[in-house]
C-alpha atoms as a PDB file:
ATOM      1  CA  UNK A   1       4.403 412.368 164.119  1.00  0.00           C
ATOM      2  CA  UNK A   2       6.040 409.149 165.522  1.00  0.00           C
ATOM      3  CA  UNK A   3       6.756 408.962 168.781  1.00  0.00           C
ATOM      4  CA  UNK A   4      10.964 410.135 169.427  1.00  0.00           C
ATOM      5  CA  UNK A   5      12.719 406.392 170.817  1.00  0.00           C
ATOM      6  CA  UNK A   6      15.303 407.349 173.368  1.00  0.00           C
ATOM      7  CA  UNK A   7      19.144 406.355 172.705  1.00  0.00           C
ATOM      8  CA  UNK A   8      21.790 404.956 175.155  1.00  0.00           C
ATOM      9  CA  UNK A   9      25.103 404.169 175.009  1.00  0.00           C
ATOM     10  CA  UNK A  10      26.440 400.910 175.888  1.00  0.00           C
ATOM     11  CA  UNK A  11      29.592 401.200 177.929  1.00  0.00           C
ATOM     12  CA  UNK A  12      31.372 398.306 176.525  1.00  0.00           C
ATOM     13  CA  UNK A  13      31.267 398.610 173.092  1.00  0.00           C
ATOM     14  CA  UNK A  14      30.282 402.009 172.909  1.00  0.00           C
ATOM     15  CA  UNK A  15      27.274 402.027 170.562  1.00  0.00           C
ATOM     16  CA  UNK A  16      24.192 403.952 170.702  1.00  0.00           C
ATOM     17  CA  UNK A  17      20.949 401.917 170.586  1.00  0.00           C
ATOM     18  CA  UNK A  18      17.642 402.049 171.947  1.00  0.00           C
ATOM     19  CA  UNK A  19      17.226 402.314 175.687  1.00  0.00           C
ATOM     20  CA  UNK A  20      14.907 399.306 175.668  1.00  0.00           C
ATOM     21  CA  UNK A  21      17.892 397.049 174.569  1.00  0.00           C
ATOM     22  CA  UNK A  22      20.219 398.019 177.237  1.00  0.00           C
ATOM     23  CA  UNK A  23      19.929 396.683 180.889  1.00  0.00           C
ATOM     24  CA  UNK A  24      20.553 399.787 182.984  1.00  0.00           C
ATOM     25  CA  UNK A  25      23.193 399.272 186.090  1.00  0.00           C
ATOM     26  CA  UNK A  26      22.557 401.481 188.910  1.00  0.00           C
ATOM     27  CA  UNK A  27      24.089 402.169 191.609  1.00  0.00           C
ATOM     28  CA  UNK A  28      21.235 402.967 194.691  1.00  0.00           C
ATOM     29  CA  UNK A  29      20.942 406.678 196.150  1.00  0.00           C
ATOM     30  CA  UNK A  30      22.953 405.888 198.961  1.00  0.00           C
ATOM     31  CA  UNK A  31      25.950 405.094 197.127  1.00  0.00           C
ATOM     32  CA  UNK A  32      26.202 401.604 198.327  1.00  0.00           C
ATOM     33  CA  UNK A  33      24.725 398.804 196.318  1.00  0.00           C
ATOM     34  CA  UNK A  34      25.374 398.673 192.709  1.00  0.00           C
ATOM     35  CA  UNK A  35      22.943 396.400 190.600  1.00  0.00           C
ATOM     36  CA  UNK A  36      21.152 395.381 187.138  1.00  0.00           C
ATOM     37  CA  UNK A  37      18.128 396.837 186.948  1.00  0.00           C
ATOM     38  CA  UNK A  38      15.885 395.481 184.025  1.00  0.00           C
ATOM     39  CA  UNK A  39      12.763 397.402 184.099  1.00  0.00           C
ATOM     40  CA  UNK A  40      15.099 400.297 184.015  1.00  0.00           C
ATOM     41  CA  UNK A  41      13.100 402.165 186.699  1.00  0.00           C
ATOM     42  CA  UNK A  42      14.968 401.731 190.021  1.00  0.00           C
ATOM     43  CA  UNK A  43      16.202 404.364 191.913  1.00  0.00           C
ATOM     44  CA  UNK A  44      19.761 406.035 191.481  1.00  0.00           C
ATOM     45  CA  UNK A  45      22.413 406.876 188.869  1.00  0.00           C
ATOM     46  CA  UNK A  46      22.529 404.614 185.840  1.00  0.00           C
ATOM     47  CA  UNK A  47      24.588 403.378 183.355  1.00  0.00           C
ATOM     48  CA  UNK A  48      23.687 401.305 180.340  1.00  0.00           C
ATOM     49  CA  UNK A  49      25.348 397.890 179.246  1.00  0.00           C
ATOM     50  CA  UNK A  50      24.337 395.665 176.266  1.00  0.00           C
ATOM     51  CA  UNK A  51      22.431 392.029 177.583  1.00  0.00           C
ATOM     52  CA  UNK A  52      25.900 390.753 176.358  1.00  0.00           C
ATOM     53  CA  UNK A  53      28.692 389.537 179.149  1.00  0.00           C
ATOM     54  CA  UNK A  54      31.315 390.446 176.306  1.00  0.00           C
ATOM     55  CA  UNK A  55      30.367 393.940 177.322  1.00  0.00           C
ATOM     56  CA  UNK A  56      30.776 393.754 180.354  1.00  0.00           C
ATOM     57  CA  UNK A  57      34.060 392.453 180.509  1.00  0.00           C
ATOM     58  CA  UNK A  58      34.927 395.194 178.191  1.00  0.00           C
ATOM     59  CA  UNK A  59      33.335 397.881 180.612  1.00  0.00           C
ATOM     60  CA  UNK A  60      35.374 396.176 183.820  1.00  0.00           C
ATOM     61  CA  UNK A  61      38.487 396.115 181.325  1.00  0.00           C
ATOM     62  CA  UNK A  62      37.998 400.027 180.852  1.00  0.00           C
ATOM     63  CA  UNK A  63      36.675 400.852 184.081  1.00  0.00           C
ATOM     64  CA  UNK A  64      33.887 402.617 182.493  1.00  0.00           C
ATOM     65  CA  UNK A  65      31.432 401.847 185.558  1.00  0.00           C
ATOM     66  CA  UNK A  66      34.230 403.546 187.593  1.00  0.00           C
ATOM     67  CA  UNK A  67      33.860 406.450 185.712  1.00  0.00           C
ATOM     68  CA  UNK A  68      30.548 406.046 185.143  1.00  0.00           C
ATOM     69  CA  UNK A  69      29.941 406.082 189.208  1.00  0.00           C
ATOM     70  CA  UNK A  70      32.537 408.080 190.334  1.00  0.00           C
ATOM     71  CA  UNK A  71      33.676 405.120 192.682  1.00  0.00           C
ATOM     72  CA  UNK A  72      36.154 402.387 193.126  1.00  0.00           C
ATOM     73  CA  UNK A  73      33.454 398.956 192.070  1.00  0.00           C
ATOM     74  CA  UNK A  74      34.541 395.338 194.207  1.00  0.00           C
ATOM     75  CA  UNK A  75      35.602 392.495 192.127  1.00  0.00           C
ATOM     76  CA  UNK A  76      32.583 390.933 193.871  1.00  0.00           C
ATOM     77  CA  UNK A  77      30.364 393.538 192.794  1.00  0.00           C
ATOM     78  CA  UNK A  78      31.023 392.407 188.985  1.00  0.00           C
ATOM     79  CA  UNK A  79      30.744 388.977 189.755  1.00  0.00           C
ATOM     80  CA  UNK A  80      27.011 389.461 190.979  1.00  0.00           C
ATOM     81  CA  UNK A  81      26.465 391.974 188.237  1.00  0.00           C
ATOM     82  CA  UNK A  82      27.731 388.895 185.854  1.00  0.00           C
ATOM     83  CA  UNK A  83      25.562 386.286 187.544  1.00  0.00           C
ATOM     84  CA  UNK A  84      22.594 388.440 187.657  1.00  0.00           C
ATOM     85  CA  UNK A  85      23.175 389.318 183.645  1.00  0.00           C
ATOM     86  CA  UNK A  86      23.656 385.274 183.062  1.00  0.00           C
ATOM     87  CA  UNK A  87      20.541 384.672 184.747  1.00  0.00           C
ATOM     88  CA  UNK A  88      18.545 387.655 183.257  1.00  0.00           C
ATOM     89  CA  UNK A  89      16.537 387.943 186.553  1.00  0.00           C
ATOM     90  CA  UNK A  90      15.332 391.180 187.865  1.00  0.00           C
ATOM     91  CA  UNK A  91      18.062 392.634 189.815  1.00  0.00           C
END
């Protein structure tokens, strides 16, 4: 029986793909910090995004990581999420 692939929703464009194409964003137990994890095992409530910036300015254009967090995100908190996706270093 093959083995069942998990499925995530991207919160810019809204499609459901495999988790291991998404970069999860998550914000730490705290509440505090809010980065990209890439190994997808960090701590903390997640939310997935597509490895494309288009979605993310869709997400920040829809406040779907507001929703996603239940909290108000910095403008400088999706700048660094934007750098960090350009550079595709581990958050």
């Amino acid at each position: 029986m093959p083995k069942k692939i998990p499925m995530r929703q991207c919160l810019g464009c809204r499609e459901m793909k495999p988790k291991h194409e998404l970069i999860r964003v998550v914000r730490a137990p705290d509440g505090e910090q809010i980065s990209l994890d890439f190994r997808g095992k960090a701590p903390g409530r997640g939310a997935y995004l597509c490895p494309n910036p288009a979605c993310l300015k869709k997400a920040v254009r829809s406040r779907a990581l507001e929703r996603a967090f239940s909290a108000a995100i910095p403008p400088e908190i999706y700048a660094s999420l934007e750098a960090q996706m350009e550079v595709g270093g581990d958050g």
